[in-house]
Structures are given as structure tokens and as C-alpha cells.
Protein backbone atom coordinates (compact mmCIF):
# COMPACT_ATOMS: atom_id res chain seq x y z
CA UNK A 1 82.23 125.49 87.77
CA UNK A 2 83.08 122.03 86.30
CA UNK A 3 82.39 118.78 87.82
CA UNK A 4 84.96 117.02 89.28
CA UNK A 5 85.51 113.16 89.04
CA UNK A 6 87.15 110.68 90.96
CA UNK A 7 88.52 107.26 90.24
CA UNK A 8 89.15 104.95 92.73
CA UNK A 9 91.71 102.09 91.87
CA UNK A 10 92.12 98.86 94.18
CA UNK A 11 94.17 96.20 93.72
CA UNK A 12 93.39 92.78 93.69
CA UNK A 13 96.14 90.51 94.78
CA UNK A 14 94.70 87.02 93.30
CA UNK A 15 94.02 88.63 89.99
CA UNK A 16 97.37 90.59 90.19
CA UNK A 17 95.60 93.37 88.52
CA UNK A 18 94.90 97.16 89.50
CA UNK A 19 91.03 97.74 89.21
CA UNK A 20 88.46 100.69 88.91
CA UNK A 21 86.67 100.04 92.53
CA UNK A 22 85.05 103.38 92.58
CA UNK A 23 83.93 106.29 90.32
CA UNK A 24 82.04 108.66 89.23
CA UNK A 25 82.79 108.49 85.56
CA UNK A 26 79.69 107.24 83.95
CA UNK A 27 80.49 103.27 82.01
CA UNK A 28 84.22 103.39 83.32
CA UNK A 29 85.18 99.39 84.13
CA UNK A 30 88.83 98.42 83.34
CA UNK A 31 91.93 96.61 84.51
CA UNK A 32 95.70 96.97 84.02
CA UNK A 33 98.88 95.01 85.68
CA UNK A 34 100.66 97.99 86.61
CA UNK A 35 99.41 101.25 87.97
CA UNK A 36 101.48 102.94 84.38
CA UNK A 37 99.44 100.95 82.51
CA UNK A 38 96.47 101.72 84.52
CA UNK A 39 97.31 105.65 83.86
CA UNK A 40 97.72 105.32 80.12
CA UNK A 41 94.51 103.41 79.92
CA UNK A 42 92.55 105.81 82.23
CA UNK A 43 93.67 109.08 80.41
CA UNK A 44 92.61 107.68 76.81
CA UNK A 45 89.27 106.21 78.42
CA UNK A 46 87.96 108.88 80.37
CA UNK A 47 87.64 111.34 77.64
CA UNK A 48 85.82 109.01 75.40
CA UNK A 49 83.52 107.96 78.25
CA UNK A 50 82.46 111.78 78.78
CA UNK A 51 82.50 112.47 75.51
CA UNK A 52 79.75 110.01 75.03
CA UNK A 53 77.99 109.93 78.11
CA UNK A 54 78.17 113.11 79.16
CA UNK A 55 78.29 115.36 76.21
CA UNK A 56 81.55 116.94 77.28
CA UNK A 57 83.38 118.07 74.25
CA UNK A 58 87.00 119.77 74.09
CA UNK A 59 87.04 120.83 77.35
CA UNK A 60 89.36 120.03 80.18
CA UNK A 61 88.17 118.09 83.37
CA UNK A 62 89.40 117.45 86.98
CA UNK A 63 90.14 114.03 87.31
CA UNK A 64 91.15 112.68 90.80
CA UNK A 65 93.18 109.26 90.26
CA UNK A 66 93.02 107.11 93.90
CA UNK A 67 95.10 104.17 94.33
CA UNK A 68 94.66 101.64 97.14
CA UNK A 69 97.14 98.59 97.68
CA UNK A 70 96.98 96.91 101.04
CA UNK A 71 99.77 94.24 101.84
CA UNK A 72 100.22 91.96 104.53
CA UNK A 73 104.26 92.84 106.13
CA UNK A 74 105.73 90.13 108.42
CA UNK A 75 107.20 91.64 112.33
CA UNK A 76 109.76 89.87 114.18
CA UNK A 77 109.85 89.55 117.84
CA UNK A 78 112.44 92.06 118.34
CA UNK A 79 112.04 95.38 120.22
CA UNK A 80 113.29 98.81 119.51
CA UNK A 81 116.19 99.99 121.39
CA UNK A 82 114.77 102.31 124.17
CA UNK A 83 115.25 105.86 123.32
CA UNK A 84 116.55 108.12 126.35
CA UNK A 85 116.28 111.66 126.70
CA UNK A 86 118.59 112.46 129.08
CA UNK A 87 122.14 113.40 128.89
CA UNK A 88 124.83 110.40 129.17
């Protein structure tokens, strides 16, 4: 069976940049701006990583992408209009 491998992508809202936070792909570190650009840059990395570190020739791997964004979203002080079951 072949091993699987994750990458786990945060975001970091000073830097404005996506980020690898988390993985199991041996000497993967990188950035990108968007998570497309984050894609491209993880699908032409990856290979070369476990090519080299790993010995993995032209085979094909799992590869899990994660992506984690957390955002701060404002709530007014209004209230939901009450939802009633019964008939009018």
C-alpha cells in the first residue's frame, strides 16, 4: 500500500500569505498569496521533494491538501425573528 501524505496550509493574516503549517512531506517549507498559487506551487514541489528524499520515482502518491483560514466576523445586536410551529 502507498503512504499517504498530508499538507496542512494556515494562513497568516499579518503576512497575508497561505503557509505549510503541517506535513508529512519530508523538506516541504513554502508560501504563496493565494491558495491557486499555493496549489501550483505544492503540485510541482512535492514530487521533487519525494523524489529526493524519499526515493519515490514515477509513481503516483496520495496527497491530502488542508486549508485553514480563521477570520474574525462582526454580529449586530439584532435577534432572529422567532420561528413558530404552529398553524396561523
Amino acid at each position: 500500500m502507498k503512504k499517504a501524505y498530508s499538507v496542512k496550509c494556515a494562513w497568516d493574516a499579518q503576512a497575508r500569505v497561505w503557509y505549510v503549517s503541517e506535513t508529512n512531506v519530508p523538506g516541504l517549507a513554502t508560501e504563496s498569496a493565494t491558495v491557486e498559487a499555493m496549489t501550483r506551487k505544492l503540485r510541482a514541489l512535492i514530487p521533487e521533494l519525494l523524489s529526493l528524499n524519499v526515493g519515490a520515482g514515477a509513481v503516483e502518491v496520495p496527497v491530502e491538501l488542508l486549508w485553514r483560514k480563521q477570520e474574525l466576523i462582526s454580529v449586530r445586536g439584532t435577534r432572529p425573528t422567532a420561528y413558530s410551529s404552529k398553524p396561523a
